[in-house]
C-alpha atoms as a PDB file:
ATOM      1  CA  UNK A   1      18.221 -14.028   8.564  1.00  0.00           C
ATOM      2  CA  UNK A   2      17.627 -15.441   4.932  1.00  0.00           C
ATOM      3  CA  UNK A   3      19.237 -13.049   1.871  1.00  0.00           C
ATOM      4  CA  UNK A   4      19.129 -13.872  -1.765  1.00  0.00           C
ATOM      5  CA  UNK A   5      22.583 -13.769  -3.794  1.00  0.00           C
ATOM      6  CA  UNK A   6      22.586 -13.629  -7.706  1.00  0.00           C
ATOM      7  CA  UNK A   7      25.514 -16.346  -9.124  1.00  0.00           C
ATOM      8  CA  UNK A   8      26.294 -15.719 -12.634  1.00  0.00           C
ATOM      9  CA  UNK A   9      28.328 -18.757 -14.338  1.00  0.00           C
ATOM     10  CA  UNK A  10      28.782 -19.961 -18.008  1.00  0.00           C
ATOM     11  CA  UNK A  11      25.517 -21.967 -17.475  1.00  0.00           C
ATOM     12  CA  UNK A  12      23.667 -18.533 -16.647  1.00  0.00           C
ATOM     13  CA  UNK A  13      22.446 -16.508 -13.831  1.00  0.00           C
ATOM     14  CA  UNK A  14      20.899 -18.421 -10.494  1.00  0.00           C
ATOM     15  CA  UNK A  15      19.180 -17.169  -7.691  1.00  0.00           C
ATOM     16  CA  UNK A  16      20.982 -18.212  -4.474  1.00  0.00           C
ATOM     17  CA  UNK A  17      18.702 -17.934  -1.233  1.00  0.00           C
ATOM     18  CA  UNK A  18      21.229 -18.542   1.827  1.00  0.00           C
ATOM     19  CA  UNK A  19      18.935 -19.235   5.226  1.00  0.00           C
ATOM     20  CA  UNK A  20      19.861 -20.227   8.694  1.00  0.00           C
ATOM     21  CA  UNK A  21      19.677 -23.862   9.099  1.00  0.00           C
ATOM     22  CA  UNK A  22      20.197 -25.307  12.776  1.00  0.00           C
ATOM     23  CA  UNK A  23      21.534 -28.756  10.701  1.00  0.00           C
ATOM     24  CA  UNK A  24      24.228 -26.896   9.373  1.00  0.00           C
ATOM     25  CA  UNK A  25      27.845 -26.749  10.707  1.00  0.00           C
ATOM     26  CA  UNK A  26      28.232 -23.482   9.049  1.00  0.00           C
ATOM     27  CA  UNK A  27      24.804 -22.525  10.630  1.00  0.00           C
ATOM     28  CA  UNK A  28      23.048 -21.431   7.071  1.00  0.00           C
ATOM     29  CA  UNK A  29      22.192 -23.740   3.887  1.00  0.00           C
ATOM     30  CA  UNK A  30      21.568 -22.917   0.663  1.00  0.00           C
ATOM     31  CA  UNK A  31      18.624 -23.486  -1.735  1.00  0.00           C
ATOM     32  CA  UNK A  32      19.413 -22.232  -6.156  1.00  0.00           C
ATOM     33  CA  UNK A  33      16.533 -20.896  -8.044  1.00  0.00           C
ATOM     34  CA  UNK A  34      16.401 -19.994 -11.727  1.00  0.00           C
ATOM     35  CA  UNK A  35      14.872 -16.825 -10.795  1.00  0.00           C
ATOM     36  CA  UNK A  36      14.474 -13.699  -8.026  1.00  0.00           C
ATOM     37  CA  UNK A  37      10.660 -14.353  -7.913  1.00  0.00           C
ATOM     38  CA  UNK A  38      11.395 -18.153  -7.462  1.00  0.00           C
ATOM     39  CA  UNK A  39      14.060 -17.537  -4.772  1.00  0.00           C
ATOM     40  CA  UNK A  40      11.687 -14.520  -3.219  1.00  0.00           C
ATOM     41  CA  UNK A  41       9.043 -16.868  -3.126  1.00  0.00           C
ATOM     42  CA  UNK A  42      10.849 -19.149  -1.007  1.00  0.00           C
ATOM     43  CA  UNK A  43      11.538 -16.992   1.604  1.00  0.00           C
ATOM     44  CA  UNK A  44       8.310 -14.968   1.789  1.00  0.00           C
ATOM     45  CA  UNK A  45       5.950 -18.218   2.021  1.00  0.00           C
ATOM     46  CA  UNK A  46       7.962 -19.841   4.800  1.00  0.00           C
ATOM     47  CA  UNK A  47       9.214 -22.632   2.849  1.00  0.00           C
ATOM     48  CA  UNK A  48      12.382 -22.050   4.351  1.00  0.00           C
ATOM     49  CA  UNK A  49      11.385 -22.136   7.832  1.00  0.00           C
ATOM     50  CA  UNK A  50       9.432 -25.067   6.876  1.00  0.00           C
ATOM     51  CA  UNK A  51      12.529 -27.007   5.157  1.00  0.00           C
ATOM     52  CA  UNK A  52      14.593 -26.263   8.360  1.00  0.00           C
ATOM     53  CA  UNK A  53      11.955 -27.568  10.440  1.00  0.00           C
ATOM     54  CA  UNK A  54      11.814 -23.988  12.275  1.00  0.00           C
ATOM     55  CA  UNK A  55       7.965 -23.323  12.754  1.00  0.00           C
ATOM     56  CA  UNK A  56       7.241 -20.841  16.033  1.00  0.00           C
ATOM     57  CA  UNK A  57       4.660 -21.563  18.253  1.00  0.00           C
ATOM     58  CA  UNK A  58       4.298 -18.579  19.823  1.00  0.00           C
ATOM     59  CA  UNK A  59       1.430 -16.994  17.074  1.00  0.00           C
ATOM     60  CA  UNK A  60      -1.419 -19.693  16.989  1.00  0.00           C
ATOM     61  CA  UNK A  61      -4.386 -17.960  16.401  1.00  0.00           C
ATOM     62  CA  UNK A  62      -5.158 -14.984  13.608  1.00  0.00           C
ATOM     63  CA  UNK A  63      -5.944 -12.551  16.099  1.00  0.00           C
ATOM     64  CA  UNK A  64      -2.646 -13.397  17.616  1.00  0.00           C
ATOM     65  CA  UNK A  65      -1.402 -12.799  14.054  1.00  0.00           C
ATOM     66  CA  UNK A  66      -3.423  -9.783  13.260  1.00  0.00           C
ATOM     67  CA  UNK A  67      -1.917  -8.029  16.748  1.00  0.00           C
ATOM     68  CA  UNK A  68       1.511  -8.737  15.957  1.00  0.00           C
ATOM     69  CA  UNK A  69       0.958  -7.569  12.655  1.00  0.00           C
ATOM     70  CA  UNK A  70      -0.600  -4.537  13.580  1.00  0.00           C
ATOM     71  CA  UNK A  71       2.349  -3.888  16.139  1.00  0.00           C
ATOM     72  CA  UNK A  72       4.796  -4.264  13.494  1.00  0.00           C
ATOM     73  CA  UNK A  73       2.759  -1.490  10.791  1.00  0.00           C
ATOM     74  CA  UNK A  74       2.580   0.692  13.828  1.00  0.00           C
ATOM     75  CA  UNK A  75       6.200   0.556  15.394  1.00  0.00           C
ATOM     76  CA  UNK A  76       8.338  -1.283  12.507  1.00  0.00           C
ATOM     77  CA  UNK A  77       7.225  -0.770   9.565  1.00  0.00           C
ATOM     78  CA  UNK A  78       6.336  -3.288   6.943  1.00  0.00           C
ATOM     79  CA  UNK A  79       9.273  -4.569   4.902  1.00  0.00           C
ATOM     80  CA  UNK A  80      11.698  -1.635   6.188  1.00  0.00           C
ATOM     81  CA  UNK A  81       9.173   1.132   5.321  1.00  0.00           C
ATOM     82  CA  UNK A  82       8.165   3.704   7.640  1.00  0.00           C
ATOM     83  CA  UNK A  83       5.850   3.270  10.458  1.00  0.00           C
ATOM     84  CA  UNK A  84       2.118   3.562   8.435  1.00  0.00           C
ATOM     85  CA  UNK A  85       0.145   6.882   9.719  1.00  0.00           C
ATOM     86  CA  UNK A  86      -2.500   7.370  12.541  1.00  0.00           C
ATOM     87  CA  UNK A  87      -5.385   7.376   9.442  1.00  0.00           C
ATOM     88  CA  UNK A  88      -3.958   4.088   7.568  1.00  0.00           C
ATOM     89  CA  UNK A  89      -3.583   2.560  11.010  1.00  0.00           C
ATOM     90  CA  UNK A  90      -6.885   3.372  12.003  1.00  0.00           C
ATOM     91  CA  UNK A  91      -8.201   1.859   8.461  1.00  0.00           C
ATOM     92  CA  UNK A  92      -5.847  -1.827   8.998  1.00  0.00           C
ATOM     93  CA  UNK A  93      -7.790  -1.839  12.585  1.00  0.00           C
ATOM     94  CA  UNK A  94     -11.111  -1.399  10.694  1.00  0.00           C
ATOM     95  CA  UNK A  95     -10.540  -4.257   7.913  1.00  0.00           C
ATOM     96  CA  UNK A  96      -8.629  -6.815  10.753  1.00  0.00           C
ATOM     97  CA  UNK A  97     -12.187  -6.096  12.868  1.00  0.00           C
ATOM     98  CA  UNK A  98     -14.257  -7.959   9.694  1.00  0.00           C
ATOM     99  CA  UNK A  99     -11.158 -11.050   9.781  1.00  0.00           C
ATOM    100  CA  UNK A 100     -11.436 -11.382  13.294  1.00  0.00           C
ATOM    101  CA  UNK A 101     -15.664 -11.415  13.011  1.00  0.00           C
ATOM    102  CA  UNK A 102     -15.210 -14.373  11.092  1.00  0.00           C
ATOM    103  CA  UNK A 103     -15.094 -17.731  13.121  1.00  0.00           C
ATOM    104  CA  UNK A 104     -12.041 -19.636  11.879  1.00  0.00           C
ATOM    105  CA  UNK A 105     -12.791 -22.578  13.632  1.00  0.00           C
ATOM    106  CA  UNK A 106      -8.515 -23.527  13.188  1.00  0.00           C
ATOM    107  CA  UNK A 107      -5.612 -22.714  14.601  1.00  0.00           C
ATOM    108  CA  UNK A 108      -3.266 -20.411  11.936  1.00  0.00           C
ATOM    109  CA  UNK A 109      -1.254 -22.833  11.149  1.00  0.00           C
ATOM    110  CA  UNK A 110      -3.910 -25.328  10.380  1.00  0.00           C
ATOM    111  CA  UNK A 111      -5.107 -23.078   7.791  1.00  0.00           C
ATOM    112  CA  UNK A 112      -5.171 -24.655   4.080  1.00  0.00           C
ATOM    113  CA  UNK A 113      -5.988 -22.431   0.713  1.00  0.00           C
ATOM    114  CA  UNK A 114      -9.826 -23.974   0.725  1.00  0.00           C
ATOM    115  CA  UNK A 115      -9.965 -22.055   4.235  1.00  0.00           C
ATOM    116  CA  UNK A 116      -9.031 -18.738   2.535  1.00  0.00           C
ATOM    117  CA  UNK A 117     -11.624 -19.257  -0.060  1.00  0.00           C
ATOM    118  CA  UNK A 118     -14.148 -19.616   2.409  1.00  0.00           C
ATOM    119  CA  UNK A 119     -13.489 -16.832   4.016  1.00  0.00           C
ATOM    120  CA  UNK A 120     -13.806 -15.086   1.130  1.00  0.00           C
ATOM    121  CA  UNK A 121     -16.668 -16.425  -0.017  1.00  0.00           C
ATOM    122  CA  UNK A 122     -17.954 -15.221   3.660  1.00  0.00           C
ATOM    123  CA  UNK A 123     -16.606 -11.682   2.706  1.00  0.00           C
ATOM    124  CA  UNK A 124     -18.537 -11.626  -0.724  1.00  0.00           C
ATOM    125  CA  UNK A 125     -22.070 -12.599   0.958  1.00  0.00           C
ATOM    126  CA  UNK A 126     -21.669 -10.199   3.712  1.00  0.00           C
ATOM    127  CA  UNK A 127     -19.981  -6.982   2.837  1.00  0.00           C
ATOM    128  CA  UNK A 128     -18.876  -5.063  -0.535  1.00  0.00           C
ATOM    129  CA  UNK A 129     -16.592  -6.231  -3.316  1.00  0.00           C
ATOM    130  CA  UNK A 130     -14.185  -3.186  -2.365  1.00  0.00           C
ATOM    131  CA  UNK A 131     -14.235  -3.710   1.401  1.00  0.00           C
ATOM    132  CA  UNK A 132     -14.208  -8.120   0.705  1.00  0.00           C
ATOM    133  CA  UNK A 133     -11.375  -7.229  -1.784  1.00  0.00           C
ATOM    134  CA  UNK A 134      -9.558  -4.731   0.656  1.00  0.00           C
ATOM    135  CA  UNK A 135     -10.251  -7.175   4.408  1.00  0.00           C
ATOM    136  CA  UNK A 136      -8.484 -10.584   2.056  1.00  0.00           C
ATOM    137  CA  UNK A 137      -5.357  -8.590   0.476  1.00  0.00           C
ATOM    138  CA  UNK A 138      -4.802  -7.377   4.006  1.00  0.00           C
ATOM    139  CA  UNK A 139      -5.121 -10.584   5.562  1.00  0.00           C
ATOM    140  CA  UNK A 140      -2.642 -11.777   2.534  1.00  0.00           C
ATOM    141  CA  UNK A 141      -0.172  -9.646   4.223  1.00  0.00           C
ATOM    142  CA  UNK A 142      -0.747 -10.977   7.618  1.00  0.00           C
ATOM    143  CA  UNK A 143       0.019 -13.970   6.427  1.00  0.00           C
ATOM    144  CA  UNK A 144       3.256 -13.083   4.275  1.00  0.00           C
ATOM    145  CA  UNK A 145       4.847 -11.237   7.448  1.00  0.00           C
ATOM    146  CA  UNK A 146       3.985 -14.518   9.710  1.00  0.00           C
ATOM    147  CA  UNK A 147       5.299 -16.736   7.312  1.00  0.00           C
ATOM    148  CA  UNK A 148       8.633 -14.244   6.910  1.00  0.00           C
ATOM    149  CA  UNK A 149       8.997 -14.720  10.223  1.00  0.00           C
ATOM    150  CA  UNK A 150       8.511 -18.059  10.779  1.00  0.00           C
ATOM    151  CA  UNK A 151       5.027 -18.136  12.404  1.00  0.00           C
ATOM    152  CA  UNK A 152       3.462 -20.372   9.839  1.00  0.00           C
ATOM    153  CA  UNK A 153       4.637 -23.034   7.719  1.00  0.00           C
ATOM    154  CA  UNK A 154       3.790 -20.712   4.255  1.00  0.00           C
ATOM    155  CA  UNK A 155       1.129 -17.732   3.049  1.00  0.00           C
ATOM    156  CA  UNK A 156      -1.972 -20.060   2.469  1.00  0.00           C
ATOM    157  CA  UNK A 157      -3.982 -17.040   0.900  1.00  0.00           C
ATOM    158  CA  UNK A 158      -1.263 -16.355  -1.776  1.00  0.00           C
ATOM    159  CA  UNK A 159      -3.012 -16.422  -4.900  1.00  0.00           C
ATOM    160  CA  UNK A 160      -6.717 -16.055  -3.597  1.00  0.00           C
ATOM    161  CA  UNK A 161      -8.013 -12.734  -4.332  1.00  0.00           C
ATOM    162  CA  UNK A 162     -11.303 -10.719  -4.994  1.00  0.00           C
ATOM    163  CA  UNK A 163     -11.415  -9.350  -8.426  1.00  0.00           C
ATOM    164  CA  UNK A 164     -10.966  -5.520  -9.143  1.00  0.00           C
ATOM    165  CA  UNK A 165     -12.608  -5.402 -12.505  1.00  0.00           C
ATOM    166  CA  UNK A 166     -15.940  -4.973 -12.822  1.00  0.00           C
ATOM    167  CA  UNK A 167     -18.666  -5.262 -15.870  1.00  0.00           C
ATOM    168  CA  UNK A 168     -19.771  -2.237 -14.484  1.00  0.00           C
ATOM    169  CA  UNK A 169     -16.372  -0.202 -14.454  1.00  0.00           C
ATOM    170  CA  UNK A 170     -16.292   2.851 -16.691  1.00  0.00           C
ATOM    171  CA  UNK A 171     -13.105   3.968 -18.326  1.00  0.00           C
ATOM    172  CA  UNK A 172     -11.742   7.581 -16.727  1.00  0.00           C
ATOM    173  CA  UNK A 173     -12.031   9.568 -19.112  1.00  0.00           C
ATOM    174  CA  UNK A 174     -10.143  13.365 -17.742  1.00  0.00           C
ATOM    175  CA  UNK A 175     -11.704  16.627 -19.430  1.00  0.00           C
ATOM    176  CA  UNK A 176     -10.435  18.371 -22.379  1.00  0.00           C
ATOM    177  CA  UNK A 177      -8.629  21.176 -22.593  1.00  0.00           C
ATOM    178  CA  UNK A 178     -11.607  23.215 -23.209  1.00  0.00           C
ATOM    179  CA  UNK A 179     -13.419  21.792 -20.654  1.00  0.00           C
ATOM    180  CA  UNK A 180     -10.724  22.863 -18.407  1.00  0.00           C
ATOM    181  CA  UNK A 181     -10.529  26.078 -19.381  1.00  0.00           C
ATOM    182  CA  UNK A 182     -14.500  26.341 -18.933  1.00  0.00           C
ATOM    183  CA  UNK A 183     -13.918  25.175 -15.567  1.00  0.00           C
ATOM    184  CA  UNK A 184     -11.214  28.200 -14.928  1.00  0.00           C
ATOM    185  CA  UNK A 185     -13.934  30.501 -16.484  1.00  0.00           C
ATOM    186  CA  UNK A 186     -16.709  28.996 -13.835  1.00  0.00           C
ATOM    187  CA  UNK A 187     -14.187  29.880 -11.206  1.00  0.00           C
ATOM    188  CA  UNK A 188     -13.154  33.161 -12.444  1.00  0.00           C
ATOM    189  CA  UNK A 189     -16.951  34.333 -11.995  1.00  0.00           C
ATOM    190  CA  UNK A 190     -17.730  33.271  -9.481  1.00  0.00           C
ATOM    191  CA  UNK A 191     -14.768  34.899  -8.073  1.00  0.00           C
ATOM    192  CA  UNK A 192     -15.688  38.138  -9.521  1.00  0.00           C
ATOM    193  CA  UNK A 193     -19.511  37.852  -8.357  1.00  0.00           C
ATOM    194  CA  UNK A 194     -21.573  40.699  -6.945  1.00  0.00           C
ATOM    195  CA  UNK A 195     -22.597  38.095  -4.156  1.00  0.00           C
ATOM    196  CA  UNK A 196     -19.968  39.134  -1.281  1.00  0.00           C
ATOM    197  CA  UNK A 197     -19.763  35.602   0.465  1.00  0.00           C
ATOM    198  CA  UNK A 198     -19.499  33.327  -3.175  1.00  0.00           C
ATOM    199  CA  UNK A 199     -16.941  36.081  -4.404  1.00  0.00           C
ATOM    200  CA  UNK A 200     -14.950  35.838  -0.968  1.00  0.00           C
ATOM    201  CA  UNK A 201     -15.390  32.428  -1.030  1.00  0.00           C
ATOM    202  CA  UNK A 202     -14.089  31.733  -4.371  1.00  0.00           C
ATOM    203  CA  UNK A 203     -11.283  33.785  -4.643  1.00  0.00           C
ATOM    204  CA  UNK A 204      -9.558  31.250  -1.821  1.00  0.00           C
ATOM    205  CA  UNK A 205     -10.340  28.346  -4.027  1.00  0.00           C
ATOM    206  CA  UNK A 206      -9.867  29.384  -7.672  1.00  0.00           C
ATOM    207  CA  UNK A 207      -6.123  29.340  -7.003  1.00  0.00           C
ATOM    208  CA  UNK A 208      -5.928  25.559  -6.199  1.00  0.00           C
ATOM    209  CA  UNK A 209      -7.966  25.045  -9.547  1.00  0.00           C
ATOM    210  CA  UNK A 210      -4.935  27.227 -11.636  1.00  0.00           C
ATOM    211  CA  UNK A 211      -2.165  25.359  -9.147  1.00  0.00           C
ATOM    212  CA  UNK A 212      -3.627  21.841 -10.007  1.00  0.00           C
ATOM    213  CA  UNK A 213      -3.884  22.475 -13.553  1.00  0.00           C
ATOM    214  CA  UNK A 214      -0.719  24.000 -14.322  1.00  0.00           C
ATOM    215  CA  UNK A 215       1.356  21.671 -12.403  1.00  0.00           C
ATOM    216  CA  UNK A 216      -0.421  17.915 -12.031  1.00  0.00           C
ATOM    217  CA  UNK A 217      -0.285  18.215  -8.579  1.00  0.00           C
ATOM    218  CA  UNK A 218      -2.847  15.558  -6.366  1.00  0.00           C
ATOM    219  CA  UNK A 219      -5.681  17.653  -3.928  1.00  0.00           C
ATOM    220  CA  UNK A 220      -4.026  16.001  -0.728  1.00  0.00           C
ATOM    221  CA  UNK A 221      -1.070  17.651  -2.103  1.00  0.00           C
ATOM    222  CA  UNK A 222      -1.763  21.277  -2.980  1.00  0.00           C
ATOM    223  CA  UNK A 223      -3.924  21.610  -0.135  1.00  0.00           C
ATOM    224  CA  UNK A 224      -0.993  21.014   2.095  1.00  0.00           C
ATOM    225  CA  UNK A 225       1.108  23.830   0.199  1.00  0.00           C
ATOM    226  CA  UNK A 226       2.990  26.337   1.848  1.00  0.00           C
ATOM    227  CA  UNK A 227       3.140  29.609   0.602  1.00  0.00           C
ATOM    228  CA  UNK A 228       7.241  29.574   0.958  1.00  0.00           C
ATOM    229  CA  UNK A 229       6.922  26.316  -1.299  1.00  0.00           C
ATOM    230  CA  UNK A 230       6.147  28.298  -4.317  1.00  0.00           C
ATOM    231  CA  UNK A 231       8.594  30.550  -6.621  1.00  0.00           C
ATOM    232  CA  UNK A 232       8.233  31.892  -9.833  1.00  0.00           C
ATOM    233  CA  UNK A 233       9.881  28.573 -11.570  1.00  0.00           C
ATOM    234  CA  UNK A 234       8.945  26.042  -9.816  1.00  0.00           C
ATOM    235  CA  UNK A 235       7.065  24.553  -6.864  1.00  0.00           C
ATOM    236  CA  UNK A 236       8.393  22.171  -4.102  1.00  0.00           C
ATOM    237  CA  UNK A 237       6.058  19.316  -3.042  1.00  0.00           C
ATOM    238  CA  UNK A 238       7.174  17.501   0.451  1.00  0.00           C
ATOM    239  CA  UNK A 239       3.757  17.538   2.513  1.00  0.00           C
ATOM    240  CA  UNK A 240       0.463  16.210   2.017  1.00  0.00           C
ATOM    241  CA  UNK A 241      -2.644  16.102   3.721  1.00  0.00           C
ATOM    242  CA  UNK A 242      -3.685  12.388   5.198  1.00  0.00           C
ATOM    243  CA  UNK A 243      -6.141  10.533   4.433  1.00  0.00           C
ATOM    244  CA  UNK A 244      -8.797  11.507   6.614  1.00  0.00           C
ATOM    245  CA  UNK A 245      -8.084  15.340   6.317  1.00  0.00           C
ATOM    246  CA  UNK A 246      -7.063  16.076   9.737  1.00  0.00           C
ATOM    247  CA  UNK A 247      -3.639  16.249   9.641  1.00  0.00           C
ATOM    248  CA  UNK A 248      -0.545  17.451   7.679  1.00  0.00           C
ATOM    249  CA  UNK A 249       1.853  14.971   6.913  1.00  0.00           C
ATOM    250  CA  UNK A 250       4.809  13.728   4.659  1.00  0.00           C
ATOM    251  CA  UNK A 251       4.313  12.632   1.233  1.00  0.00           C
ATOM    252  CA  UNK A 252       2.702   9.092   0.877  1.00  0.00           C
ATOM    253  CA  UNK A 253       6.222   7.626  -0.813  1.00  0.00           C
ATOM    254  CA  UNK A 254       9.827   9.429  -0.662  1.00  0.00           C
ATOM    255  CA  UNK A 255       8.794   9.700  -5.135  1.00  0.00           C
ATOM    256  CA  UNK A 256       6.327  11.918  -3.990  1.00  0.00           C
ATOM    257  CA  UNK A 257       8.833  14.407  -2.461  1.00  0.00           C
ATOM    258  CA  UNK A 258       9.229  16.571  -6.050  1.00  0.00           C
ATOM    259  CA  UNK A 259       9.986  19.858  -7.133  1.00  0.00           C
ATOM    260  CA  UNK A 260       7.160  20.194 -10.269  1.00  0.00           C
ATOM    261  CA  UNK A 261       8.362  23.134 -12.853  1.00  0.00           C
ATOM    262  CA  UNK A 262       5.372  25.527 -13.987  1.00  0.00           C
ATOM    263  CA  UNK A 263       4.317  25.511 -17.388  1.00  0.00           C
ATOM    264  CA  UNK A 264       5.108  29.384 -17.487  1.00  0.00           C
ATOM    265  CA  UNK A 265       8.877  28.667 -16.365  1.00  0.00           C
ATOM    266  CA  UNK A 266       8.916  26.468 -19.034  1.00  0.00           C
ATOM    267  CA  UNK A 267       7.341  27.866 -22.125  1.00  0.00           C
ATOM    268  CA  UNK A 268       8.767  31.063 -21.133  1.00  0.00           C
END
């Protein structure tokens, strides 16, 4: 198992990446970088694998990659993060079925960056900018975790991407506070209208507009709200709605577990 330790001397501070080495009488070597990224680097593209000559054999193909990978989201964790969800699971098996519809023609670690850009190139002609953008940062991360593990020599796709930005993009602009409040107004009607069903009907869902606006909180979020989550002061986020809508779930990240103060507790 590779770790990074910092070494601070009267020269400066250096980036120390200690990983096994079979060469070794100690059983580990060492490698000094000028910076974390630098020594980071090193470990997450396999070039310390590669320097100790340690290349598996096992993973030779991306779908052997993408199924290990896929194992590891599912039962591990990425990185020493949770297991993902059922929904995001169900999207990584969606964007690994466009990789794996693409004929590599190469064994994984064969692959070479002008491979990757191929492939994206492939991506661009036959699907969206979103989804090409989406199916090449995933595959990014198939590669990073092989390499991490010593499955390939390095992450040949580092680097390649599909641009984000778009000539087309529009700046989000959110409403006023008079828009807002014209919004609240809208609701309050139609809330109050002679129309049985729309009154009914809107007197469930003007509440979430007043919850969102007085406290910031995210749709997935307040639609997830328990009653017994809410007080006078403040209210206590810790669930959300998945992606997906079918299910209740934790927050997406432990900084989304938050208790949010009202704007009445605190301008009264």
């Amino acid at each position: 198992m590779s770790d990074i330790r910092k070494r601070v001397s009267s020269k400066g501070t250096t980036y120390q990446v200690r990983y096994p080495s079979k060469k070794a009488k100690s059983g580990y070597t060492y490698a000094t970088f000028d910076t974390m990224k630098e020594a980071r680097e090193f470990i997450e593209t396999g070039r310390a694998h590669r320097a100790n000559g340690e290349i598996r054999s096992t993973i030779r193909t991306v779908d052997q990659a993408i199924d290990k990978w896929l194992r590891i989201c599912e039962k591990e964790g990425l990185n020493g993060r949770d297991p993902v969800t059922t929904y995001t699971l169900k999207n990584y098996r969606y964007l690994t079925s466009i990789i794996t519809t693409y004929e590599w023609g190469k064994q994984i670690g064969e692959l070479q960056p002008t491979d990757i850009v191929e492939f994206r190139s492939w991506l661009l002609k036959n699907y969206s900018r979103y989804l090409s953008r989406e199916a090449l940062s995933l595959l990014q991360s198939v590669l990073k975790e092989m390499a991490k593990r010593g499955h390939v020599g390095s992450n040949v796709a580092s680097g390649i991407t599909v641009n984000s930005s778009s000539r087309y993009d529009q700046p989000v602009t959110p409403p006023t506070v008079a828009e807002f409040q014209l919004l609240l107004a809208a609701a309050d009607k139609l809330a109050n209208s002679k129309n049985a069903q729309i009154a009914s009907s809107w007197q469930r869902y003007r509440p979430m507009l007043y919850l969102a606006g007085d406290t910031g909180m995210r749709p997935g979020e307040y639609l997830a709200l328990p009653c017994f989550n809410i007080n006078q002061e403040q209210v206590k986020v810790d669930r959300a709605v998945e992606r997906g809508g079918y299910k209740i779930s934790v927050t997406k990240t432990r900084a989304g577990w938050r208790w949010i103060v009202t704007i009445k507790s605190v301008s009264g």
